[in-house]
C-alpha atoms as a PDB file:
ATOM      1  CA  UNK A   1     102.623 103.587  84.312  1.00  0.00           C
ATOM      2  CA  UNK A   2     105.619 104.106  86.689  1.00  0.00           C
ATOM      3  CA  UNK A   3     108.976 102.076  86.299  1.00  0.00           C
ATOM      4  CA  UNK A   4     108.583  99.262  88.986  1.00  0.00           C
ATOM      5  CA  UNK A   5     112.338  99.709  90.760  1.00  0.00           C
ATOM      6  CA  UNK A   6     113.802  96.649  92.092  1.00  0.00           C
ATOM      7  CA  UNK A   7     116.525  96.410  95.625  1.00  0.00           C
ATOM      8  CA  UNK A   8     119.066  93.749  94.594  1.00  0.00           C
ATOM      9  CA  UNK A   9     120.695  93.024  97.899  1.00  0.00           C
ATOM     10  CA  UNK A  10     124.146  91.055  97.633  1.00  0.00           C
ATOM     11  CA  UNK A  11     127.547  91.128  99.360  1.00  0.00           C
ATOM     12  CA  UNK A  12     128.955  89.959  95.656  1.00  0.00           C
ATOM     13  CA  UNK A  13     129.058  92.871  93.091  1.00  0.00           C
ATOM     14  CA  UNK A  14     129.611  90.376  90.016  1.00  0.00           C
ATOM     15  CA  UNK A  15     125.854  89.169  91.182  1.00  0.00           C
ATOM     16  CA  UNK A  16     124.450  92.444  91.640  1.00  0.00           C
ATOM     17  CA  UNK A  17     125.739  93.218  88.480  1.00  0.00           C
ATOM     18  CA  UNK A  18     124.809  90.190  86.303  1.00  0.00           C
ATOM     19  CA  UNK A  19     120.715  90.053  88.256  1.00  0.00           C
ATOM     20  CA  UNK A  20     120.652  93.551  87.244  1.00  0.00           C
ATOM     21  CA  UNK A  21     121.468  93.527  83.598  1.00  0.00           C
ATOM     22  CA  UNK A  22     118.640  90.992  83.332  1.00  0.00           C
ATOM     23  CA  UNK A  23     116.130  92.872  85.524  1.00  0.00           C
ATOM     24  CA  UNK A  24     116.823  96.345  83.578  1.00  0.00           C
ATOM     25  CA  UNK A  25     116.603  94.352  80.067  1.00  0.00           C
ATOM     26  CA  UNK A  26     113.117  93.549  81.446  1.00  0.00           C
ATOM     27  CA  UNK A  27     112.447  97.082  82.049  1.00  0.00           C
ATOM     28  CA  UNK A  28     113.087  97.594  85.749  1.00  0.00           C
ATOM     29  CA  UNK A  29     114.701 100.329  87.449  1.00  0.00           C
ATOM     30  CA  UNK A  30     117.435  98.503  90.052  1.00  0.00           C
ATOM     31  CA  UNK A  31     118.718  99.882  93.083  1.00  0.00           C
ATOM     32  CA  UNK A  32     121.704  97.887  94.589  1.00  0.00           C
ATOM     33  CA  UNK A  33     122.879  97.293  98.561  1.00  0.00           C
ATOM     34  CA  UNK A  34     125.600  95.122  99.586  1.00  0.00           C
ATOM     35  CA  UNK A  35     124.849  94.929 103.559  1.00  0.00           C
ATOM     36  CA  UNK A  36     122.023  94.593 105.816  1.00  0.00           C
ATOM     37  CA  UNK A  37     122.604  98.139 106.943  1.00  0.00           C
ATOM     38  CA  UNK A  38     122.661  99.517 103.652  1.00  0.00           C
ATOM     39  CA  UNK A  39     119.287  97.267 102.337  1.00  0.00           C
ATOM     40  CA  UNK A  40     117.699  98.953 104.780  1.00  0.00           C
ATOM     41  CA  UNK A  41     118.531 102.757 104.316  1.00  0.00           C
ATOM     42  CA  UNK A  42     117.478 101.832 100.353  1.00  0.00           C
ATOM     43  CA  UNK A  43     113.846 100.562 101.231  1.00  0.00           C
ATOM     44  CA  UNK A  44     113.518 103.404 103.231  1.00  0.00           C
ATOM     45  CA  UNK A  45     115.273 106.026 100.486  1.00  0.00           C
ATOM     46  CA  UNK A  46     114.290 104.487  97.645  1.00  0.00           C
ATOM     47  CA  UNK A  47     110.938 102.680  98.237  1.00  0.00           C
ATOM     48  CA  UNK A  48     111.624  99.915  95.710  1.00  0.00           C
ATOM     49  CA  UNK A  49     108.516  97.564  94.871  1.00  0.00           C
ATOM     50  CA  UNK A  50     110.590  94.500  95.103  1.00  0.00           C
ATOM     51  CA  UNK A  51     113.102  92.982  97.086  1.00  0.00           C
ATOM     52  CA  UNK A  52     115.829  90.282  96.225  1.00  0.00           C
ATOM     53  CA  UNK A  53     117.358  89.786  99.113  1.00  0.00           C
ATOM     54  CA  UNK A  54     120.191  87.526  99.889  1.00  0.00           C
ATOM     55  CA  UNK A  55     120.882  85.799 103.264  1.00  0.00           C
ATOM     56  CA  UNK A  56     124.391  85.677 103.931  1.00  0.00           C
ATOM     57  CA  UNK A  57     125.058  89.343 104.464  1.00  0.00           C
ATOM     58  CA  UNK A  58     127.717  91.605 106.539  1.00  0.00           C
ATOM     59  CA  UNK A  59     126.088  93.882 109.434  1.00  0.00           C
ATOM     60  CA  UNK A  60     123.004  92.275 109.405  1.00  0.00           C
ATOM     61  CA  UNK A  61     121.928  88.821 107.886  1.00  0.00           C
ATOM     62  CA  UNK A  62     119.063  88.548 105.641  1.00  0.00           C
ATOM     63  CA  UNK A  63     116.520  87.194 108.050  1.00  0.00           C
ATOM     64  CA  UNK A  64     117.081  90.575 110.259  1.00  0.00           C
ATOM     65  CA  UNK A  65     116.910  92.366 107.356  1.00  0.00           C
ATOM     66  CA  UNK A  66     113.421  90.370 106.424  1.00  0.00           C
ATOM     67  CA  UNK A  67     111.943  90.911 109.864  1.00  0.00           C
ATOM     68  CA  UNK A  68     112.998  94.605 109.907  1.00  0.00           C
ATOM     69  CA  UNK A  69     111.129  95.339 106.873  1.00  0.00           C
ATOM     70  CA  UNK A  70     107.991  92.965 107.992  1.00  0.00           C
ATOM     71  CA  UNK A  71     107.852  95.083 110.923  1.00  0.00           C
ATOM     72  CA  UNK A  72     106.916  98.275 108.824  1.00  0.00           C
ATOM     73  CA  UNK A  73     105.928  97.149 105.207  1.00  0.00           C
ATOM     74  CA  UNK A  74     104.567  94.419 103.056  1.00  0.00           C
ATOM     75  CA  UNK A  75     106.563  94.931  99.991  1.00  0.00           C
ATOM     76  CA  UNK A  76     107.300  91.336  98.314  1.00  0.00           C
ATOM     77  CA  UNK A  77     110.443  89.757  99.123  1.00  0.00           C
ATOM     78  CA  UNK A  78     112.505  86.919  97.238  1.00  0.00           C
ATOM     79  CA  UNK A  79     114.890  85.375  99.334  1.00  0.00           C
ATOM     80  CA  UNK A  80     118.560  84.575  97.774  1.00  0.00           C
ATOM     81  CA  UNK A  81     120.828  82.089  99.620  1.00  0.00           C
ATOM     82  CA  UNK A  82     123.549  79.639  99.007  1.00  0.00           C
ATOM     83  CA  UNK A  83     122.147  77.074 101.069  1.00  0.00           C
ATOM     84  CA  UNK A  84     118.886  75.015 100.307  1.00  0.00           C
ATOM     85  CA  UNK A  85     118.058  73.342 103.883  1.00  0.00           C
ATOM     86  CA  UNK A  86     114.735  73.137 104.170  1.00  0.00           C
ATOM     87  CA  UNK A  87     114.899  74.675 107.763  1.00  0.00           C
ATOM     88  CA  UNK A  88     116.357  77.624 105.497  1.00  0.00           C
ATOM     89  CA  UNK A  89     113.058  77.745 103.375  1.00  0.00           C
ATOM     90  CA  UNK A  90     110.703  77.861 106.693  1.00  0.00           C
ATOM     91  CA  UNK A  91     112.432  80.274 108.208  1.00  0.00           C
ATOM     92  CA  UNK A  92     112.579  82.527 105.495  1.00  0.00           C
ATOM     93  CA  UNK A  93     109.029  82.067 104.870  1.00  0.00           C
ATOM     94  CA  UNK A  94     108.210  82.224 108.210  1.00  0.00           C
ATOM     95  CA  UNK A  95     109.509  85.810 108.503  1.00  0.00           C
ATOM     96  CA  UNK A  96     107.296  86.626 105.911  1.00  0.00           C
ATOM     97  CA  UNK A  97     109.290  86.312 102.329  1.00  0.00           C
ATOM     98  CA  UNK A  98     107.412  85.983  99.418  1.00  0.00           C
ATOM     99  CA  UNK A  99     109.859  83.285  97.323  1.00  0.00           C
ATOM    100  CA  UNK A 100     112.768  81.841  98.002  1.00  0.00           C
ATOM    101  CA  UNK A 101     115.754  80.793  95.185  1.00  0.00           C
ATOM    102  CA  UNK A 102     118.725  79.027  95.915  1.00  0.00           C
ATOM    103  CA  UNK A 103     122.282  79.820  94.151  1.00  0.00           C
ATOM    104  CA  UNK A 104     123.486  78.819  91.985  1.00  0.00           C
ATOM    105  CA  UNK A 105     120.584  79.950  90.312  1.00  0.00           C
ATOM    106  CA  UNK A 106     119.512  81.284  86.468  1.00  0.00           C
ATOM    107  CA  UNK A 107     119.244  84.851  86.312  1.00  0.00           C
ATOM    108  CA  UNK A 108     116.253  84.789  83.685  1.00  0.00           C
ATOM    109  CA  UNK A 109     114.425  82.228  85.780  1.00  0.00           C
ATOM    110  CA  UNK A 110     114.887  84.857  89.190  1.00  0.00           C
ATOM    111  CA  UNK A 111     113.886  88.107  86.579  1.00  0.00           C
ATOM    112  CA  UNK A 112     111.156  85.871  85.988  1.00  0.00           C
ATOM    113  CA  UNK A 113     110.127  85.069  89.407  1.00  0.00           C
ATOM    114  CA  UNK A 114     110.319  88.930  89.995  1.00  0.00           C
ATOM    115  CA  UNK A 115     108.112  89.855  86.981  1.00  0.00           C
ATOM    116  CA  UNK A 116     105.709  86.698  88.319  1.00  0.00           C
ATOM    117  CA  UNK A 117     105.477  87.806  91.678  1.00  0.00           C
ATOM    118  CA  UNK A 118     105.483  92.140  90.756  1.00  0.00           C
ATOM    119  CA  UNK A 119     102.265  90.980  88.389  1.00  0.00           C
ATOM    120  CA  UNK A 120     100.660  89.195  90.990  1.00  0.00           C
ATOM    121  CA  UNK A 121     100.999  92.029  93.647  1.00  0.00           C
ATOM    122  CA  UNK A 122     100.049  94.711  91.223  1.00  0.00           C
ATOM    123  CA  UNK A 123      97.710  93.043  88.879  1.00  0.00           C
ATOM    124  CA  UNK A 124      95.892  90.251  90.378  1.00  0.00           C
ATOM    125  CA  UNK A 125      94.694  91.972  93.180  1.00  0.00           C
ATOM    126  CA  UNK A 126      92.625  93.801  90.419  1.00  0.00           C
ATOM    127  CA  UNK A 127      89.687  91.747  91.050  1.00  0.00           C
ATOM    128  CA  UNK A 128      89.863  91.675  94.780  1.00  0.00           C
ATOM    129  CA  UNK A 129      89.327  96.080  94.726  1.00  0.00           C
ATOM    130  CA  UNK A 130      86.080  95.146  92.885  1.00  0.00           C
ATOM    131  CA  UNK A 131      84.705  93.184  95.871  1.00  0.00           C
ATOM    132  CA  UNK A 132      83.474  94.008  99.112  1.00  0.00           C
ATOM    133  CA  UNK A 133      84.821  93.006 102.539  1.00  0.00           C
ATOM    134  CA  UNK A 134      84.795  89.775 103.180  1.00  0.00           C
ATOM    135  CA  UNK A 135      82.952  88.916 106.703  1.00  0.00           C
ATOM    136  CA  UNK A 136      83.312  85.347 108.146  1.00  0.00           C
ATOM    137  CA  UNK A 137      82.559  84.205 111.682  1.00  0.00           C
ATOM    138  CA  UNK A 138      85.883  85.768 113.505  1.00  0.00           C
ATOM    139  CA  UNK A 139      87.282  86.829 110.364  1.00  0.00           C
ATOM    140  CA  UNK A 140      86.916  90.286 108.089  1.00  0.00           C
ATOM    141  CA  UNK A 141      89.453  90.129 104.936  1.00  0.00           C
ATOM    142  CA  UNK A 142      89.318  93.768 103.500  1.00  0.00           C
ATOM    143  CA  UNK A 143      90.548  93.645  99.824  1.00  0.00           C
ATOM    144  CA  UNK A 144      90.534  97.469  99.321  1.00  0.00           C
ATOM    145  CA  UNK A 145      92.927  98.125 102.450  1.00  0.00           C
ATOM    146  CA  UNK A 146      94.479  94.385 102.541  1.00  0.00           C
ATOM    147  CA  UNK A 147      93.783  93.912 106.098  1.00  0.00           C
ATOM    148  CA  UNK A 148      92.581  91.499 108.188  1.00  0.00           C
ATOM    149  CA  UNK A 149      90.971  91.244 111.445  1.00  0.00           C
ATOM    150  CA  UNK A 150      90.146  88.208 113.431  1.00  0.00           C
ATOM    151  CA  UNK A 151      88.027  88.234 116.064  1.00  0.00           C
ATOM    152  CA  UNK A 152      87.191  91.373 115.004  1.00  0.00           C
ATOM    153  CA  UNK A 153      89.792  93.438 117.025  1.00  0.00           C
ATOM    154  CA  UNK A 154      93.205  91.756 116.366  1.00  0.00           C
ATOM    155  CA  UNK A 155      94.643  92.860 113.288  1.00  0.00           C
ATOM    156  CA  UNK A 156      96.867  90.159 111.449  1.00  0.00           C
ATOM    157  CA  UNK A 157      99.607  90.689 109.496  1.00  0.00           C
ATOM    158  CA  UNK A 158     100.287  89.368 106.102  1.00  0.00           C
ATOM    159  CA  UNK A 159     102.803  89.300 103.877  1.00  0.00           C
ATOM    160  CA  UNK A 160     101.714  89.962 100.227  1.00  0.00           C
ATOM    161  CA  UNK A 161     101.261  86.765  98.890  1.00  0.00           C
ATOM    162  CA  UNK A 162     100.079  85.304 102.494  1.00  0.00           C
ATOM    163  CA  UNK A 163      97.129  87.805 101.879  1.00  0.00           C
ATOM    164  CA  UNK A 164      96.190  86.813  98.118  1.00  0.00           C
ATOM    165  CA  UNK A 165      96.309  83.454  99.472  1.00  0.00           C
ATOM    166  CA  UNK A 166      93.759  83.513 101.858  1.00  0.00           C
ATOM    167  CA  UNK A 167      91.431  85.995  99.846  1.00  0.00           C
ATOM    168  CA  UNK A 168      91.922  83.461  96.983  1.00  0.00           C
ATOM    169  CA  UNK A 169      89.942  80.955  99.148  1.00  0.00           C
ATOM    170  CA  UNK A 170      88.073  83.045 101.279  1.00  0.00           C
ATOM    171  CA  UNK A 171      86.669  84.300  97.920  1.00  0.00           C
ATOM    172  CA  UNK A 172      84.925  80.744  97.460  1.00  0.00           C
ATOM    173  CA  UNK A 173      84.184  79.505 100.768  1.00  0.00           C
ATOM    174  CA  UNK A 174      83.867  75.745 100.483  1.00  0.00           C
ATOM    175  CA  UNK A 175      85.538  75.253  97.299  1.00  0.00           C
ATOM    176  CA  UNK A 176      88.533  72.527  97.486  1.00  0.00           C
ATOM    177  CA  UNK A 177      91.761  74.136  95.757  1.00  0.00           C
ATOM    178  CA  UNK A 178      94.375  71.752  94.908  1.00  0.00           C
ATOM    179  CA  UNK A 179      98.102  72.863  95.528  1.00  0.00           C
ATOM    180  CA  UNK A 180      99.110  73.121  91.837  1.00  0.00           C
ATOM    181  CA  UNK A 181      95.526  75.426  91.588  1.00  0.00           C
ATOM    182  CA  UNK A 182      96.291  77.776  94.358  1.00  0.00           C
ATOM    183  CA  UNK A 183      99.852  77.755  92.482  1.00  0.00           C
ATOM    184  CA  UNK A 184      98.438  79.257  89.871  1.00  0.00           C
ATOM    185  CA  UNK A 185      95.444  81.261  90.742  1.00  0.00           C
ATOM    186  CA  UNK A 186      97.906  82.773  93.294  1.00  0.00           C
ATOM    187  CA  UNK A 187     101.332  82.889  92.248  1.00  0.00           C
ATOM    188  CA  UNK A 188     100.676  82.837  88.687  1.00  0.00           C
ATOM    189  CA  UNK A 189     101.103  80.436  85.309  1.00  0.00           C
ATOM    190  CA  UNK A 190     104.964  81.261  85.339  1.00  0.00           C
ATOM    191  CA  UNK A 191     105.521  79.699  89.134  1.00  0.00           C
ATOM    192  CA  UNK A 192     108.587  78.071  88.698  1.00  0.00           C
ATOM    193  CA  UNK A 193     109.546  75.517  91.900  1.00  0.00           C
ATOM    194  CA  UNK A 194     108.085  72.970  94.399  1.00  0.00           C
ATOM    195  CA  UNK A 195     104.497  72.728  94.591  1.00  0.00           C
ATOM    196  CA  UNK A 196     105.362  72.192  98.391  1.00  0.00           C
ATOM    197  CA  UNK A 197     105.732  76.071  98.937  1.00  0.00           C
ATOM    198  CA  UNK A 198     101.892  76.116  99.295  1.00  0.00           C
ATOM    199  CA  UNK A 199     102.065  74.079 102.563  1.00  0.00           C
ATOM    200  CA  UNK A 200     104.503  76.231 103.947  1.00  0.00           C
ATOM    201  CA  UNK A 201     102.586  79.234 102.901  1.00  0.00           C
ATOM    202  CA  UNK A 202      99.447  77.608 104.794  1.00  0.00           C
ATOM    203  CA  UNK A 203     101.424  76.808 108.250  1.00  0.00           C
ATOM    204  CA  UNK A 204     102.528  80.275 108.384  1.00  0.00           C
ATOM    205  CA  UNK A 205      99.194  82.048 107.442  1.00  0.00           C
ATOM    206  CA  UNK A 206      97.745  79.679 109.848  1.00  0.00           C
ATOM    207  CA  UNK A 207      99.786  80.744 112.605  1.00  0.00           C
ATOM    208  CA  UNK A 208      99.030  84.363 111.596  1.00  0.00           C
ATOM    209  CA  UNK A 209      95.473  83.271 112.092  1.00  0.00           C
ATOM    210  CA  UNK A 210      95.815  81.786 115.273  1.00  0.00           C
ATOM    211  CA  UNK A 211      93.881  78.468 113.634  1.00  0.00           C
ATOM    212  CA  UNK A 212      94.593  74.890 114.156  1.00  0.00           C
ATOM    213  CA  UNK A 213      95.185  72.369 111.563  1.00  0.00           C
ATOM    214  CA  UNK A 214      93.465  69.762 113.921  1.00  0.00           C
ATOM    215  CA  UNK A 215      90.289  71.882 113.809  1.00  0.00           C
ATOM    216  CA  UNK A 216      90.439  75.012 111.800  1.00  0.00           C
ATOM    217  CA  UNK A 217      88.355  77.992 112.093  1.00  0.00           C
ATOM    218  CA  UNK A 218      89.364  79.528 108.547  1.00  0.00           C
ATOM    219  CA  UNK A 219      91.327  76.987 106.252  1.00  0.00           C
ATOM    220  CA  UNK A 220      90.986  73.349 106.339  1.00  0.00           C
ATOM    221  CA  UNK A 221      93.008  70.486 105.054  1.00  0.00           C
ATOM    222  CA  UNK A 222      91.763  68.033 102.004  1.00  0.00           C
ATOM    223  CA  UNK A 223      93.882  64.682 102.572  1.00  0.00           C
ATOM    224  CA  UNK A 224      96.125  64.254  99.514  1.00  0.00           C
ATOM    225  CA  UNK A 225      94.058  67.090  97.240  1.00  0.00           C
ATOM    226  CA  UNK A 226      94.967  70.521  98.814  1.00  0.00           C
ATOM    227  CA  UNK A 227      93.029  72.774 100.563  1.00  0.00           C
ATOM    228  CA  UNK A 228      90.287  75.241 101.433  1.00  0.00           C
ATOM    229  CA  UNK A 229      87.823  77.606 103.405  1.00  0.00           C
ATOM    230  CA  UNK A 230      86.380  76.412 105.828  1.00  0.00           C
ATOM    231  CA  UNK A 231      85.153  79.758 107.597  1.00  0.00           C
ATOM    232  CA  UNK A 232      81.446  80.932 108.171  1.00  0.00           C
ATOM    233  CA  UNK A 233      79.870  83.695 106.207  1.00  0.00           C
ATOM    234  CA  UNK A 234      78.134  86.311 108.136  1.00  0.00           C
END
């Protein structure tokens, strides 16, 4: 198996510096950038697996940065920033990052995130190539291509974990999930954070969906429990 490499993105070398010591004791290869520019000519160059990408950054900011990549690749980004306003966190995951951690922040905990999320994205999915497309009433979730259509001719785009959310519930049509479940089943036993990520997670893949929380299509609300699918099997 291939070295997962790693794009540390950061406009402060001591930062770089100490988040990659950690990351290459844990076996990654990291590539560094310290400018929007810059992140982008690496993703392109270097095709990392993962991003850490931080928000304040010189050329471009790290939103642009996020949507630029969205608009060609889903390759799993964690979001670095200074500031931890929750209109911060939504528009971040909005754009379509994958995690988000606030500095100051503990460099094992973020090589942990990365190993969390890089496990996820690489082995989770494992079970999702051994099953076949998944059709619903105005929904197809293909786990061998990780597409989705709705409506059948409106392809949707996902980030990463956006997708291995909704095939985690689309896989049991019905079922209720609770938050800390889908935490688990989805980002993994190691999540480290607010349990509140998952309701951000839902309002964006909702919007993706083009469903309404008032009277969903594809994922319904359970008052105080959680969520789950609510779409019809064809």
């Amino acid at each position: 198996m291939s070295t997962q490499r790693v794009l540390v993105v950061d406009d402060e070398p001591k930062i770089r510096m100490t988040v990659r010591g950690y990351l290459e004791a844990d076996g990654f290869h990291v590539v560094e950038a310290a400018d929007g520019p810059s992140a982008l000519q690496a993703v392109t160059r270097d095709r990392p697996d993962l991003v850490v990408l931080d928000v304040m950054l010189p050329g471009l900011d790290g939103f642009q940065v996020l949507r630029r990549i969205r608009e060609a690749s889903q390759i799993p980004v964690i979001m670095l920033t200074a500031r931890d306003e929750e209109v911060d966190r939504l528009i971040g995951f909005t754009t379509g990052s994958d995690d988000y951690v606030t500095k100051p922040f503990s460099p094992r905990e973020l090589a942990l995130r990365v190993r969390a999320i890089l496990r996820r994205t690489d082995s989770h999915p494992e079970a999702a190539h051994e099953d076949a497309v998944l059709r619903f009433d105005g929904l197809t979730v293909d786990p061998e291509t990780r597409t989705v259509l709705v409506d059948a001719d409106r392809t949707v785009e996902l980030s990463a974990l956006d997708f291995d959310l909704l095939f985690a519930m689309a896989r049991a049509p019905g079922r209720v999930f609770t938050r800390r479940g889908l935490l688990t089943h989805v980002w993994g036993e190691d999540f480290f954070g607010d349990e509140r990520v998952v309701d951000v997670h839902i309002r964006t893949l909702r919007r993706a969906l083009g469903d309404e929380a008032s009277a969903p299509r594809f994922v319904g609300t359970v008052r105080t429990i959680g969520y789950r699918f609510v779409g019809h099997p064809v």
